[in-house]
C-alpha atoms as a PDB file:
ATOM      1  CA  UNK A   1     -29.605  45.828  23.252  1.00  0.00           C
ATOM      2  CA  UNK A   2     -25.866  46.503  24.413  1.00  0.00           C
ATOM      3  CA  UNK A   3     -23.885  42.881  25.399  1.00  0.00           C
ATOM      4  CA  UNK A   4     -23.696  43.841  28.884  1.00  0.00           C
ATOM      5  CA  UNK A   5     -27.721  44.148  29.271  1.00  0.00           C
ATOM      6  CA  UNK A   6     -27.716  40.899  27.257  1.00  0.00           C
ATOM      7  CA  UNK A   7     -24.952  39.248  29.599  1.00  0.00           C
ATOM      8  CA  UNK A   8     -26.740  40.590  32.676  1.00  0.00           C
ATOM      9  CA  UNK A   9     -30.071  38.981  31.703  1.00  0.00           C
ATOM     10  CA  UNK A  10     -28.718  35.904  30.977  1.00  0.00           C
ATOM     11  CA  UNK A  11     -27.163  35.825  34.352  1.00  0.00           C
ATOM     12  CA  UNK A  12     -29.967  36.112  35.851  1.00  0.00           C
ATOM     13  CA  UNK A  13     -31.444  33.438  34.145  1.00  0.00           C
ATOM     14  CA  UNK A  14     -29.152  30.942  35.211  1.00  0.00           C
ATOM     15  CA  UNK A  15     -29.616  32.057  38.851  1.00  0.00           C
ATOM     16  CA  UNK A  16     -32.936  31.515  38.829  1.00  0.00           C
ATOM     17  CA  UNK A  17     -32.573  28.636  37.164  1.00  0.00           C
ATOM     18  CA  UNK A  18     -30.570  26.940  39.720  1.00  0.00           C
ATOM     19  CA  UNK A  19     -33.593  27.802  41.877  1.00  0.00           C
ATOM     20  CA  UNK A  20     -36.050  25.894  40.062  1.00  0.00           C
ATOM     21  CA  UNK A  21     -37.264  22.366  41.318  1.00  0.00           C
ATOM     22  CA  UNK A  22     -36.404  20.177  38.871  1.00  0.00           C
ATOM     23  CA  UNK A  23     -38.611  20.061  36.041  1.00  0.00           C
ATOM     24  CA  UNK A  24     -39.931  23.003  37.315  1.00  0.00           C
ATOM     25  CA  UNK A  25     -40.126  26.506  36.338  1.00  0.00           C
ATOM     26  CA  UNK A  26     -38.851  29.914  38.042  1.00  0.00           C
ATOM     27  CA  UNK A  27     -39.635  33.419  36.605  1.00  0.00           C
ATOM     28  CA  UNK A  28     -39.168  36.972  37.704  1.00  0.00           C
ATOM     29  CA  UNK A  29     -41.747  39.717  38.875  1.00  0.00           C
ATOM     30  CA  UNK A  30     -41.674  41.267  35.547  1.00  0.00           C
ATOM     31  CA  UNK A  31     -41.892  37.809  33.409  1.00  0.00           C
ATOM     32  CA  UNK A  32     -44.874  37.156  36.189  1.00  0.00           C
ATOM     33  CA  UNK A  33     -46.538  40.347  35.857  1.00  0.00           C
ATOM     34  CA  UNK A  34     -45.993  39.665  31.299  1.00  0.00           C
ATOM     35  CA  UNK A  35     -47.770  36.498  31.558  1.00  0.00           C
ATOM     36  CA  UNK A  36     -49.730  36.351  34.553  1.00  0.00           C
ATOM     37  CA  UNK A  37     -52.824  37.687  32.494  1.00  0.00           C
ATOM     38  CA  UNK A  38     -52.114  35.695  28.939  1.00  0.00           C
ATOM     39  CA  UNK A  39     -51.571  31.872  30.264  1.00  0.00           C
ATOM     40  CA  UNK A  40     -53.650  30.109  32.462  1.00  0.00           C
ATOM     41  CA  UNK A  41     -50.784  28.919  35.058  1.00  0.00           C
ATOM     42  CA  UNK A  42     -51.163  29.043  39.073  1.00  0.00           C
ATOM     43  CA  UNK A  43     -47.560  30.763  40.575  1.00  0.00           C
ATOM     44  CA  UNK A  44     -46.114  30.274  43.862  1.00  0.00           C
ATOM     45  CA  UNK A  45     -44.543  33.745  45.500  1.00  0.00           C
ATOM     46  CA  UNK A  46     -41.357  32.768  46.863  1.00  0.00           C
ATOM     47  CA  UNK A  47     -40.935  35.995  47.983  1.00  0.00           C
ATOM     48  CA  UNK A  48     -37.839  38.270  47.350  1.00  0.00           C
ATOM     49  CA  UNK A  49     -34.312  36.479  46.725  1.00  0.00           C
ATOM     50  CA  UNK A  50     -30.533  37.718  47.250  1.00  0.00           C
ATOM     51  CA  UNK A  51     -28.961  36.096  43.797  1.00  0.00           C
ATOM     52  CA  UNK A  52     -25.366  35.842  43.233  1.00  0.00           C
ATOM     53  CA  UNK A  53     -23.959  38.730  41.358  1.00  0.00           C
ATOM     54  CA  UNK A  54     -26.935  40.498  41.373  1.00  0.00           C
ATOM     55  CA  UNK A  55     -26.762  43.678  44.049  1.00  0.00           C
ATOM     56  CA  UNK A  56     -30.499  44.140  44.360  1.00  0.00           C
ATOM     57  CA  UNK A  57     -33.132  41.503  45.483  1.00  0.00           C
ATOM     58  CA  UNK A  58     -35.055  39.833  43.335  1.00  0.00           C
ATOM     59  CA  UNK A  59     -38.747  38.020  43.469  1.00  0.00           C
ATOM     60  CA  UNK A  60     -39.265  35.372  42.399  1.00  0.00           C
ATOM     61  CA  UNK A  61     -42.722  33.073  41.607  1.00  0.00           C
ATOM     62  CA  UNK A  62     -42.406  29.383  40.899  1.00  0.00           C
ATOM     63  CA  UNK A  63     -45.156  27.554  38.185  1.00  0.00           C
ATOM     64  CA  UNK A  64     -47.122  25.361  40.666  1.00  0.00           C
ATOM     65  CA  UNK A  65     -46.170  21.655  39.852  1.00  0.00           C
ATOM     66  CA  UNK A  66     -49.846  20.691  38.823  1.00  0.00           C
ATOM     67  CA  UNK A  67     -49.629  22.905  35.731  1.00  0.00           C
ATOM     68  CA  UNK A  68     -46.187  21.202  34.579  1.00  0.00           C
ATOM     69  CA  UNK A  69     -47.342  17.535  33.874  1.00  0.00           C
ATOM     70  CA  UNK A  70     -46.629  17.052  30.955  1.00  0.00           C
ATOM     71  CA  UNK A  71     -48.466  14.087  28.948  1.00  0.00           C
ATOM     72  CA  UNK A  72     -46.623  11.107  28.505  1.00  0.00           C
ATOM     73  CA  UNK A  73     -45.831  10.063  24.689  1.00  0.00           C
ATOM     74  CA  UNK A  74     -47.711   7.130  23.335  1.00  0.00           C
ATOM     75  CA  UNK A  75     -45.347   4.670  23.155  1.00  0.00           C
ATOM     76  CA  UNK A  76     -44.459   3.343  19.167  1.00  0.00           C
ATOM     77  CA  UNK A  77     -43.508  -0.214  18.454  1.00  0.00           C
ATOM     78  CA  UNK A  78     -40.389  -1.207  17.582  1.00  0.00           C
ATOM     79  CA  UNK A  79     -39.278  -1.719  14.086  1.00  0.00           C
ATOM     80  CA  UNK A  80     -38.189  -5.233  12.910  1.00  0.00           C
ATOM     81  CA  UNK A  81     -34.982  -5.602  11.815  1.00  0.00           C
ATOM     82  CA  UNK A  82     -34.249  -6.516   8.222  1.00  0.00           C
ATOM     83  CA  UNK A  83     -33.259 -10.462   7.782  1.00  0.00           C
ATOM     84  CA  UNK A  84     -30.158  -9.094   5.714  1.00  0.00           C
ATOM     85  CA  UNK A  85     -27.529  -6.332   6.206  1.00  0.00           C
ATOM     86  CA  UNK A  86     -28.015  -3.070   5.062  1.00  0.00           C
ATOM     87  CA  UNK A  87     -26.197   0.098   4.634  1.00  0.00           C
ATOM     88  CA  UNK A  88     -28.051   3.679   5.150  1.00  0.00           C
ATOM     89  CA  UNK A  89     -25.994   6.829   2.788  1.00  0.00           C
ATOM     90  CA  UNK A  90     -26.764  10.004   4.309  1.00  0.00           C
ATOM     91  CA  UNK A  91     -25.436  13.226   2.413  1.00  0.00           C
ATOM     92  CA  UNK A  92     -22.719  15.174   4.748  1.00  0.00           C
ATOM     93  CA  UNK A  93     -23.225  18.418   5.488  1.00  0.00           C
ATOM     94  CA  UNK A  94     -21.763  20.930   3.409  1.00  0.00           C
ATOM     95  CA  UNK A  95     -19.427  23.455   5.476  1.00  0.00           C
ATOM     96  CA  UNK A  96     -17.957  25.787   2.716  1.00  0.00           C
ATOM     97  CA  UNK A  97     -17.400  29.376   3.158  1.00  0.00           C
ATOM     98  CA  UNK A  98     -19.647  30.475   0.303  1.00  0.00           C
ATOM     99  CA  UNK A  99     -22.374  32.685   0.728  1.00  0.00           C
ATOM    100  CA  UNK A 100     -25.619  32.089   1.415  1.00  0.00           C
ATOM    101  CA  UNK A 101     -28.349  34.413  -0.765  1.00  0.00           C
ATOM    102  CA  UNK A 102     -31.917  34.680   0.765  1.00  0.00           C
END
């Protein structure tokens, strides 16, 4: 993949990014039509969208809400602090210019 296909798809990204609710999630025709049969997920048409930059029109479905909740984390109790003062070492993080081998 060339830079300038990567460049473009990243711009388009961002546009429909900005068109997302928040928390929400925008996608493409072709990202719909990749996933529309693999994940269980109800989509919104928004129809087709003039983006910035982008000469042709775009469509554009929207994740309805209901499938975003997301469960809330169960909340952990809070650690008691120690009756004394105490010191935590961590090791830095080692940013030579040797080379890795895998």
């Amino acid at each position: 993949m060339t830079p300038v296909c990567l460049w473009r798809r990243r711009q388009r990204a961002a546009r429909l990014e900005s068109l997302a609710e928040p928390e929400g999630i925008c996608v493409s025709r072709k990202v719909y039509e990749d996933i529309s049969g693999k994940m269980q997920l109800a989509f919104v048409d928004l129809g087709e969208q003039q983006l910035k930059n982008i000469q042709q029109p775009v469509r554009i479905y929207r994740v309805s809400g209901e499938q975003l909740a997301v469960p809330q984390a169960t909340a952990k109790p809070a650690l008691a602090l120690p009756d004394r003062p105490s010191i935590a070492v961590l090791e830095r993080e080692r940013r030579s210019r040797a080379r890795v081998l895998w």
